[in-house]
PDB file of N, CA and C in Angstrom:
ATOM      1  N   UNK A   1      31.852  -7.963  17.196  1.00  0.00           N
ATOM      2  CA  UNK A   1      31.757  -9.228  16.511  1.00  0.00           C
ATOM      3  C   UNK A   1      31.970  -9.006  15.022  1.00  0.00           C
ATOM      4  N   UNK A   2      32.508  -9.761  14.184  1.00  0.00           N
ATOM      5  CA  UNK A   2      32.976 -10.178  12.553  1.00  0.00           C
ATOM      6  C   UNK A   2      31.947 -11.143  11.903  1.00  0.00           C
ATOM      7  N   UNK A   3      32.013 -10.735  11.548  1.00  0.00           N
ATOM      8  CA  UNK A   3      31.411 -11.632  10.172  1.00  0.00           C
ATOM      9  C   UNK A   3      31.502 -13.175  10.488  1.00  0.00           C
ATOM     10  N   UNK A   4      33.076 -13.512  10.297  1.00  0.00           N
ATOM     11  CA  UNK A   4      33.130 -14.961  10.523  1.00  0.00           C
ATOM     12  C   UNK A   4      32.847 -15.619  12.108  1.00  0.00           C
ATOM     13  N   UNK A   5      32.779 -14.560  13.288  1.00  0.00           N
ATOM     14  CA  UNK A   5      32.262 -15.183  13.831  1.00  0.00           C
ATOM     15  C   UNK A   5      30.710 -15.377  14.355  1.00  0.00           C
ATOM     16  N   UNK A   6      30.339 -14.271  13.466  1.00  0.00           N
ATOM     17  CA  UNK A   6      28.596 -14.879  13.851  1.00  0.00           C
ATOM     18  C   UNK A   6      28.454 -15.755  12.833  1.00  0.00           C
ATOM     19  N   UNK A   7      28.787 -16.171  11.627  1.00  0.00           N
ATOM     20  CA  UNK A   7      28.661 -17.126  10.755  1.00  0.00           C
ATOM     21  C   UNK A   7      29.435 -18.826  11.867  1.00  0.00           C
ATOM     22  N   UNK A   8      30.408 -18.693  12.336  1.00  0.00           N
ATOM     23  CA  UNK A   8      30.929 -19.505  13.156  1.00  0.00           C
ATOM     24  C   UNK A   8      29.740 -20.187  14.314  1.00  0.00           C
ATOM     25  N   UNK A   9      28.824 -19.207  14.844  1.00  0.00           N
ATOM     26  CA  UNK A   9      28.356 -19.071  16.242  1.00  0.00           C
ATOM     27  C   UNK A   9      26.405 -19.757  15.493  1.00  0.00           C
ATOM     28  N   UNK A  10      26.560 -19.211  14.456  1.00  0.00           N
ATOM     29  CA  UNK A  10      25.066 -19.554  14.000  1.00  0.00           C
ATOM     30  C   UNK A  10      25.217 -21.052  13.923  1.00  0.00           C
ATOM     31  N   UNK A  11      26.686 -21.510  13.014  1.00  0.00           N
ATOM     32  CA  UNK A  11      26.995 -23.087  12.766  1.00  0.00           C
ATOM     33  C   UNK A  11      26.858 -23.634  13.902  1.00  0.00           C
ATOM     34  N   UNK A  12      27.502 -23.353  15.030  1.00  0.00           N
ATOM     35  CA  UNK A  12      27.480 -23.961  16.310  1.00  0.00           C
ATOM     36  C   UNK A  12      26.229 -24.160  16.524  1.00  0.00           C
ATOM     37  N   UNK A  13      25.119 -23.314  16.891  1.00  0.00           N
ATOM     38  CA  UNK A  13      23.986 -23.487  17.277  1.00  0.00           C
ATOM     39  C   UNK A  13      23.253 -24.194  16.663  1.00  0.00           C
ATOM     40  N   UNK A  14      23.091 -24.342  15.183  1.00  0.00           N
ATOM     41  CA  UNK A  14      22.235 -25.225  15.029  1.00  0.00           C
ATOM     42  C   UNK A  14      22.747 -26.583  15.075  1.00  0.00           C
ATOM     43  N   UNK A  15      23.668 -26.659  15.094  1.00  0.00           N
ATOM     44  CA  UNK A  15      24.714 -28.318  15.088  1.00  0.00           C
ATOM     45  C   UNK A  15      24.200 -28.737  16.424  1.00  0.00           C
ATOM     46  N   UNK A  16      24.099 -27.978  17.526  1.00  0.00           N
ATOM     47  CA  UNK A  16      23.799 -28.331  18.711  1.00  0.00           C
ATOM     48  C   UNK A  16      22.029 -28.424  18.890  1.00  0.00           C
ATOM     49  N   UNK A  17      21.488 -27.548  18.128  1.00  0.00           N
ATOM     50  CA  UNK A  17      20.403 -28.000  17.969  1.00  0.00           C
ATOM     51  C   UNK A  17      19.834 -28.723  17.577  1.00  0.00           C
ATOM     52  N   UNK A  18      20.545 -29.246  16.721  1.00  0.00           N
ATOM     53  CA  UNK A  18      19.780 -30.738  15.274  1.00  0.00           C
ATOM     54  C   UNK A  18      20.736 -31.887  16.496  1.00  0.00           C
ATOM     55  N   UNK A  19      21.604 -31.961  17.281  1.00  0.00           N
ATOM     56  CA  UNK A  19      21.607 -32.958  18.255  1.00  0.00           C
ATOM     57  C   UNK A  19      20.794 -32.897  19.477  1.00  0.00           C
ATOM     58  N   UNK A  20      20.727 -31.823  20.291  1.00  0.00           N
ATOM     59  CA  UNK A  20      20.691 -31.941  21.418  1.00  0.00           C
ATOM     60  C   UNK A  20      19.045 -31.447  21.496  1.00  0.00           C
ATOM     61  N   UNK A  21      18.531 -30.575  20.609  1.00  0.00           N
ATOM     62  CA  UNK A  21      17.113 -29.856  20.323  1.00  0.00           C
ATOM     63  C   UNK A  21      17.332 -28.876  21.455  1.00  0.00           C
ATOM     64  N   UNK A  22      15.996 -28.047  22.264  1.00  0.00           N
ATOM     65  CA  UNK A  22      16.328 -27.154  22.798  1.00  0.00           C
ATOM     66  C   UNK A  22      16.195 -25.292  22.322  1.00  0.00           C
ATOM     67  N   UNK A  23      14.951 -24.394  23.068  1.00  0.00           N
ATOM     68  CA  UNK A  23      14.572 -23.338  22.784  1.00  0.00           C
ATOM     69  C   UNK A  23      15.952 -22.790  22.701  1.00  0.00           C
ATOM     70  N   UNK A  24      16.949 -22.767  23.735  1.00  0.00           N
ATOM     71  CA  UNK A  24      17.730 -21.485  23.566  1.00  0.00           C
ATOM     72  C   UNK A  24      18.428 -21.723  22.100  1.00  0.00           C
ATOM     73  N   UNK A  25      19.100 -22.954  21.950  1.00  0.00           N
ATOM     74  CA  UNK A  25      19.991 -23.173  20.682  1.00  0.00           C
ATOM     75  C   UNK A  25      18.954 -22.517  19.594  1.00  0.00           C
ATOM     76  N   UNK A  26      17.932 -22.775  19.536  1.00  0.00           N
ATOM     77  CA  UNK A  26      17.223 -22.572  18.438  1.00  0.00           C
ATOM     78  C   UNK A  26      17.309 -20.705  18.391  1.00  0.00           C
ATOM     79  N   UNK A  27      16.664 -20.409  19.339  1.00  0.00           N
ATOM     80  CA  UNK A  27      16.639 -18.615  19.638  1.00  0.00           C
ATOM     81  C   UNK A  27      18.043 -17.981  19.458  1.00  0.00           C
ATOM     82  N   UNK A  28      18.836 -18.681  19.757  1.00  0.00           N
ATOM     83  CA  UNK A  28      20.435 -18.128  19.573  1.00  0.00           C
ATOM     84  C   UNK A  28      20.891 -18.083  18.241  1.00  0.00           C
ATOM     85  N   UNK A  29      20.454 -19.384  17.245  1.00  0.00           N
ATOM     86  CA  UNK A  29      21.047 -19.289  15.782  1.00  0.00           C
ATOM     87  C   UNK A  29      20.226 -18.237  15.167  1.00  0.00           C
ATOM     88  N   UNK A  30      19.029 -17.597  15.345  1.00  0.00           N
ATOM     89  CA  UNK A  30      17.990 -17.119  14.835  1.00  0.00           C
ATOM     90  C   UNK A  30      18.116 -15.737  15.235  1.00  0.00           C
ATOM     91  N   UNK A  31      19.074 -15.217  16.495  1.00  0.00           N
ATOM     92  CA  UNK A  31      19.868 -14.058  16.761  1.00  0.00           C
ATOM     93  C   UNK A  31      20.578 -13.943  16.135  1.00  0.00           C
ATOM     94  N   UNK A  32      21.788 -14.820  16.188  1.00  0.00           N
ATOM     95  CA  UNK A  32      23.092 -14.456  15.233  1.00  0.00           C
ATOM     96  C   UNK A  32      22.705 -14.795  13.562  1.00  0.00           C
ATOM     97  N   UNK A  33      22.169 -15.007  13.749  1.00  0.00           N
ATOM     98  CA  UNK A  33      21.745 -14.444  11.986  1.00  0.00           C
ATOM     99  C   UNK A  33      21.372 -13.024  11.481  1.00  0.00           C
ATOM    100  N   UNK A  34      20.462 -12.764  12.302  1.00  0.00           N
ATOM    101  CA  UNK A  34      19.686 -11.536  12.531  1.00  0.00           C
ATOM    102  C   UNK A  34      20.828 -10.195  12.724  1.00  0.00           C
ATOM    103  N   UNK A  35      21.636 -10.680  13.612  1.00  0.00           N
ATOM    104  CA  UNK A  35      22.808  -9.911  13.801  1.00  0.00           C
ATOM    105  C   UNK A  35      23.818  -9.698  12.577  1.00  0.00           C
ATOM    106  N   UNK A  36      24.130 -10.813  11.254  1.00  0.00           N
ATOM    107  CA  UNK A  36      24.383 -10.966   9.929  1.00  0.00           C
ATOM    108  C   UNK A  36      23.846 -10.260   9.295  1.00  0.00           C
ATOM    109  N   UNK A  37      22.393 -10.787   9.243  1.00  0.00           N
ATOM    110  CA  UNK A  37      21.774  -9.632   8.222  1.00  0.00           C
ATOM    111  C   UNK A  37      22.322  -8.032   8.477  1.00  0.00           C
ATOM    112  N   UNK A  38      22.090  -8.020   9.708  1.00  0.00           N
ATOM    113  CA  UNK A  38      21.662  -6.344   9.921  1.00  0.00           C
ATOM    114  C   UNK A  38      23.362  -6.076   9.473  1.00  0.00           C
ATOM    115  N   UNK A  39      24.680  -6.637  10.207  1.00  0.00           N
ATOM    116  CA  UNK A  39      26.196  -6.111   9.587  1.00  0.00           C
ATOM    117  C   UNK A  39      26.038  -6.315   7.909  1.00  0.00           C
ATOM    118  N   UNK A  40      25.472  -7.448   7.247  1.00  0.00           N
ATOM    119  CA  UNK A  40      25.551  -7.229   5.973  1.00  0.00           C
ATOM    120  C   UNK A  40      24.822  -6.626   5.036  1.00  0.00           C
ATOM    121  N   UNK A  41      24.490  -5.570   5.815  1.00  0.00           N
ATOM    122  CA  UNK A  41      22.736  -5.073   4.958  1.00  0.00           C
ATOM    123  C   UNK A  41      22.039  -5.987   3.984  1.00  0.00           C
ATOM    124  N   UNK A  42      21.568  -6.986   4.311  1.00  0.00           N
ATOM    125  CA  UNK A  42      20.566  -8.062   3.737  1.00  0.00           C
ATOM    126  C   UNK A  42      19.214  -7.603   4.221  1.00  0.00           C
ATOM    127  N   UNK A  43      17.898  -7.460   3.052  1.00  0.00           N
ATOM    128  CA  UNK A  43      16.988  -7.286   3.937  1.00  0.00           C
ATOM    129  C   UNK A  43      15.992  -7.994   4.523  1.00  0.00           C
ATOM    130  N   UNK A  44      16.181  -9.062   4.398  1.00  0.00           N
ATOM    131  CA  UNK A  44      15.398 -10.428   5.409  1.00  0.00           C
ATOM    132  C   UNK A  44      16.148 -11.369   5.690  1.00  0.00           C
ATOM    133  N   UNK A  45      15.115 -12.258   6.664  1.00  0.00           N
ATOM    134  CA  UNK A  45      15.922 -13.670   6.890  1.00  0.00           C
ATOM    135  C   UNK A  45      16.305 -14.435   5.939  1.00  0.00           C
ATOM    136  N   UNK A  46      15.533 -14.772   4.928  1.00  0.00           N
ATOM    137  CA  UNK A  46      15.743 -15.548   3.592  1.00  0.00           C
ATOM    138  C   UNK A  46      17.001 -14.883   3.420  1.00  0.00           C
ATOM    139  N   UNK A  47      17.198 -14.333   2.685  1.00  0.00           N
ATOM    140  CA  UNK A  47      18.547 -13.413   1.850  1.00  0.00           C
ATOM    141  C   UNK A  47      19.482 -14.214   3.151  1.00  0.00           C
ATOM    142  N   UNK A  48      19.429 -13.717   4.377  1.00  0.00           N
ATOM    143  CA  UNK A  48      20.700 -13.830   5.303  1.00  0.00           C
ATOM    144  C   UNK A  48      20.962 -15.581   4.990  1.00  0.00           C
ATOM    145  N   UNK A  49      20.098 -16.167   5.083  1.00  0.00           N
ATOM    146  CA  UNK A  49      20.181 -17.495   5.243  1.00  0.00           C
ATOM    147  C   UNK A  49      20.728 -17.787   3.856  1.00  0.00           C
ATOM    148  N   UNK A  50      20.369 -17.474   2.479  1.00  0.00           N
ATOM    149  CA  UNK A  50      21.559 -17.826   1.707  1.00  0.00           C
ATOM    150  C   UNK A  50      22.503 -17.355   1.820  1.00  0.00           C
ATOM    151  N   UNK A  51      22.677 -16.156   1.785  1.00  0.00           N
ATOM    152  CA  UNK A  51      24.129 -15.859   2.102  1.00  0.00           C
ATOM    153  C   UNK A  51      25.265 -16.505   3.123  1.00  0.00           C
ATOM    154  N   UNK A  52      24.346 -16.841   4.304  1.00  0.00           N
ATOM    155  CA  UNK A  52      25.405 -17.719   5.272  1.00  0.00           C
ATOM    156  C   UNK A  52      25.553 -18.832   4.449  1.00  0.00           C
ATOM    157  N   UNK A  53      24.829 -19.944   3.914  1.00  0.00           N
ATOM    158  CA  UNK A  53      25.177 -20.899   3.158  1.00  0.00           C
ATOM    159  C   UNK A  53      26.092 -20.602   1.701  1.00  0.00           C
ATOM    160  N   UNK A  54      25.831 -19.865   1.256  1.00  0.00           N
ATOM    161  CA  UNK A  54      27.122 -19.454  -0.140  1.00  0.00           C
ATOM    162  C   UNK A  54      28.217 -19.153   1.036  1.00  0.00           C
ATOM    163  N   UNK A  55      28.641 -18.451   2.031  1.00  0.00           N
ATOM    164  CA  UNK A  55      29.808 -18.517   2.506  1.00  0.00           C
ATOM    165  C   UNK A  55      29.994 -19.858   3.110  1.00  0.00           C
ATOM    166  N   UNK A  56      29.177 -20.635   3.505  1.00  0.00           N
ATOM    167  CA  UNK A  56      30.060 -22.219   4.119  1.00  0.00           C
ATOM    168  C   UNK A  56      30.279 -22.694   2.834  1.00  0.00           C
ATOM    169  N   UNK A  57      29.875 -22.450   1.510  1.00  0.00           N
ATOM    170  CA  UNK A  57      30.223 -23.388   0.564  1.00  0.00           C
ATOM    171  C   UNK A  57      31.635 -22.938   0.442  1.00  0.00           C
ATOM    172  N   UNK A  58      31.973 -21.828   0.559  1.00  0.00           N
ATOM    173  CA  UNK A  58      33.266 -21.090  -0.135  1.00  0.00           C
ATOM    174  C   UNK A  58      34.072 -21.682   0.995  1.00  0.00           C
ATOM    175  N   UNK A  59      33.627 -21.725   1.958  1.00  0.00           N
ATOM    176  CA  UNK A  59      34.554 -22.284   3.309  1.00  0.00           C
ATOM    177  C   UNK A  59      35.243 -23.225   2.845  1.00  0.00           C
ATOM    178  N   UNK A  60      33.995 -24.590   2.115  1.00  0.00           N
ATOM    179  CA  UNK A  60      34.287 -25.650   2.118  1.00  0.00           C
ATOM    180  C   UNK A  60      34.996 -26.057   1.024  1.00  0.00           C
ATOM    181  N   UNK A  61      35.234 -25.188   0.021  1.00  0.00           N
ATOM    182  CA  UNK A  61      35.919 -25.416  -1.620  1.00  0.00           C
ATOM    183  C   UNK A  61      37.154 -24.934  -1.208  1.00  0.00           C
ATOM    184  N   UNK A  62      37.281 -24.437   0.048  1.00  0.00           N
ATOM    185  CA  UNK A  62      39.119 -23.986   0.401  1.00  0.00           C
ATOM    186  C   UNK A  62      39.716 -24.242   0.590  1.00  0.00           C
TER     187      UNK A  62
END
């Protein structure tokens, strides 16, 4: 797995979570993050979680 697609796979999950609610969606975005941190050597959840958001911003200014 890449970068962009656990950043891809985290978006999915919670999109499906903030509609549909649901343990796994929730446990799944909260993996593939976890899986971010650890490829981007970040050392907590906080850190990972901005960092995924500074990359959707850059997504979105493109």
């Amino acid at each position: 797995m890449n970068e962009q697609f656990l950043i891809d796979q985290i978006i999915m999950y919670l999109g499906t979570f903030q509609r549909f609610g649901g343990k796994h969606n929730e446990t799944m975005a909260y993996k593939r993050l976890e899986q971010l941190r650890v490829m981007v050597g970040l050392r907590d959840a906080e850190e990972a979680t901005d960092y995924l958001i500074s990359r959707m911003k850059g997504a979105m200014v493109a």
